[in-house]
Protein backbone atom coordinates (compact mmCIF):
# COMPACT_ATOMS: atom_id res chain seq x y z
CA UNK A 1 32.99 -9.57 -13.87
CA UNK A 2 30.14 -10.83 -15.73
CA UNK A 3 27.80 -8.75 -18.04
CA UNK A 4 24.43 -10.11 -19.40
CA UNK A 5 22.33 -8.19 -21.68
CA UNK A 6 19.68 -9.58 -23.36
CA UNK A 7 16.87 -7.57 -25.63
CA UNK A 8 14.34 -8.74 -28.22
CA UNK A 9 16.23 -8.71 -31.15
CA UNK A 10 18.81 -11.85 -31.44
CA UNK A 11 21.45 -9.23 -33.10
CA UNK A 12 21.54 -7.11 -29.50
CA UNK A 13 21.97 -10.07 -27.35
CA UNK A 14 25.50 -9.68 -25.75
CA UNK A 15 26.89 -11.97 -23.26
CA UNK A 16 30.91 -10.84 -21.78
CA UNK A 17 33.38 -12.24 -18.91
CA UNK A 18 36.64 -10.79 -17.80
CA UNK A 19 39.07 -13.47 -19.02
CA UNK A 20 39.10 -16.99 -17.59
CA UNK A 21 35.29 -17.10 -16.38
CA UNK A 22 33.85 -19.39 -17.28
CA UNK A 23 30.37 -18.15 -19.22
CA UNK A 24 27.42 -20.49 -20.00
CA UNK A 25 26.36 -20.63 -23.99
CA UNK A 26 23.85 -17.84 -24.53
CA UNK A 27 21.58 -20.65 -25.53
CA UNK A 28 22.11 -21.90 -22.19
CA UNK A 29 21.21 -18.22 -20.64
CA UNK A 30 18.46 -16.85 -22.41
CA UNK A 31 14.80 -18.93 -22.80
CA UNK A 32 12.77 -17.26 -25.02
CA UNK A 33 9.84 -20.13 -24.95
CA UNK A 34 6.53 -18.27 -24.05
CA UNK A 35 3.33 -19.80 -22.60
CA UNK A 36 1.08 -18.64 -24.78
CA UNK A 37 -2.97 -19.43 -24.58
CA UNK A 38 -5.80 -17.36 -26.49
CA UNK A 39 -8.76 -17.72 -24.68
CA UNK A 40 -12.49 -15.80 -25.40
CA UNK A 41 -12.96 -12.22 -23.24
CA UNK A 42 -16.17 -12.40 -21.27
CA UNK A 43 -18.90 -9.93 -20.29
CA UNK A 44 -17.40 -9.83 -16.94
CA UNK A 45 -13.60 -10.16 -17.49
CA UNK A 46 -12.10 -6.52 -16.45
CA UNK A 47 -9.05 -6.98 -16.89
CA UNK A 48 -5.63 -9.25 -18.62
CA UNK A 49 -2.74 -9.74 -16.31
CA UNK A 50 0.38 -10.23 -18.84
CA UNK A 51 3.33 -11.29 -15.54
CA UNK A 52 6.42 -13.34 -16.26
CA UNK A 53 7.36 -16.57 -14.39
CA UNK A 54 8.85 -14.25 -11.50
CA UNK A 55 5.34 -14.07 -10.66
CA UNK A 56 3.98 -17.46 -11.78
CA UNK A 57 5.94 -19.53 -10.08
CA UNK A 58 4.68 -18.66 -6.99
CA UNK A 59 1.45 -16.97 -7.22
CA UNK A 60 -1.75 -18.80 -8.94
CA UNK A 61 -4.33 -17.24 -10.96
CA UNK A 62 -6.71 -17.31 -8.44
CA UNK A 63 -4.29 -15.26 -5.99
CA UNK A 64 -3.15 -13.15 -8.73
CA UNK A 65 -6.75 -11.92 -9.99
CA UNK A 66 -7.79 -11.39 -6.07
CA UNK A 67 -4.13 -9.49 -5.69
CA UNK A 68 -5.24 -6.94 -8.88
CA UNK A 69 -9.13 -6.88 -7.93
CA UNK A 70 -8.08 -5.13 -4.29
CA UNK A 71 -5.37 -2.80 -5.56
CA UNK A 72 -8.32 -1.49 -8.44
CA UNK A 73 -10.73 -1.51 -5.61
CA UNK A 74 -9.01 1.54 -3.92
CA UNK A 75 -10.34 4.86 -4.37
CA UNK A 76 -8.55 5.90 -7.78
CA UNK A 77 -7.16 2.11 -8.36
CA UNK A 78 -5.76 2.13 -11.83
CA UNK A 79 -3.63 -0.51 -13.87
CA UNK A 80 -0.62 0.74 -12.75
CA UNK A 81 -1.37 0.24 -8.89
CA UNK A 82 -2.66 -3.42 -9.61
CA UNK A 83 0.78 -4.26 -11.68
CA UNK A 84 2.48 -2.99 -8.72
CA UNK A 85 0.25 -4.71 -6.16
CA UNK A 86 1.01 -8.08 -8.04
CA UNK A 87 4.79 -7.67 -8.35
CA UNK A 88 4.71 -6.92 -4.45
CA UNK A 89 2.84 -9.64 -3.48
CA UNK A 90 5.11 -12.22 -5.73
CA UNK A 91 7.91 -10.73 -4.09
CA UNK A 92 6.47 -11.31 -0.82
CA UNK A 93 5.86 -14.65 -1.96
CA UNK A 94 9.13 -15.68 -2.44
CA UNK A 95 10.12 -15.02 -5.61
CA UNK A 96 13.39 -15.34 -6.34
CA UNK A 97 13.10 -14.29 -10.02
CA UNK A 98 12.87 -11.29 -11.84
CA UNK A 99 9.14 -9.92 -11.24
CA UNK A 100 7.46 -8.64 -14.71
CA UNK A 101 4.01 -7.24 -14.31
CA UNK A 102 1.30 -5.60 -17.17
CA UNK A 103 -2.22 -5.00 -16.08
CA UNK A 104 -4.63 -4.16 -19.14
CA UNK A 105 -8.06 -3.03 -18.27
CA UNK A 106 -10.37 -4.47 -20.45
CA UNK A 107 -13.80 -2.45 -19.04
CA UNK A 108 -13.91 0.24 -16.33
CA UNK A 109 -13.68 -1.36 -13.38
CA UNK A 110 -16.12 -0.30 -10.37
CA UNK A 111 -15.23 -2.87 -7.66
C-alpha cells in the first residue's frame, strides 16, 4: 500500500510504503514548477481561467475560453458552472490527469 500526500508547505509533504515497495524520491513525485505568464487585462477580457495541466494537456486556450463562454452563457451561468464545464470537457478529452479548474470573473458577463 502506497500513500501520497502532498500540500503546499514542504514540511507536510509525506510520502509512505508498506515495507519492501519500492517508492520513487519525493523529488521524483512531486513537480512544483509553475507556468507562470503576466499578461495586461483588456476591456473585453471577462474572465481568468487558472486550470492545471490535467486540463492543458489536452484542451487549448481557444477550446478552453469557448468551453467557459457557453457554460456562463446559460441562464444564471456563474464561475462555478464554467470551472465545472471545463473540468468536464478535459475529462471528456482524455485526460488522464488530475483535472484542477478556477474560473475568476473579471466583469459581469452578459453573453
Amino acid at each position: 500500500e502506497i500513500e501520497i500526500e502532498a500540500a503546499t508547505d514542504a514540511d507536510a509533504k509525506e510520502v509512505s510504503a508498506s515495507e519492501g515497495a519500492e517508492v520513487a524520491p519525493l523529488h521524483e513525485l512531486l513537480l512544483a514548477q509553475p507556468t507562470v505568464s503576466e499578461r495586461r487585462i483588456d476591456p473585453e477580457d471577462r474572465f481568468l481561467i487558472l486550470a492545471c495541466d490535467g486540463v492543458w494537456d489536452v484542451l487549448d486556450d481557444q477550446q478552453a475560453c469557448d468551453s467557459v463562454k457557453v457554460a456562463l452563457a446559460q441562464k444564471g451561468g456563474c464561475a462555478v458552472d464554467g470551472a465545472k464545464k471545463l473540468a468536464n470537457d478535459a475529462y471528456a478529452a482524455g485526460s488522464l490527469d488530475n483535472i484542477s479548474v478556477v474560473i475568476a470573473l473579471l466583469r459581469p458577463y452578459l453573453g
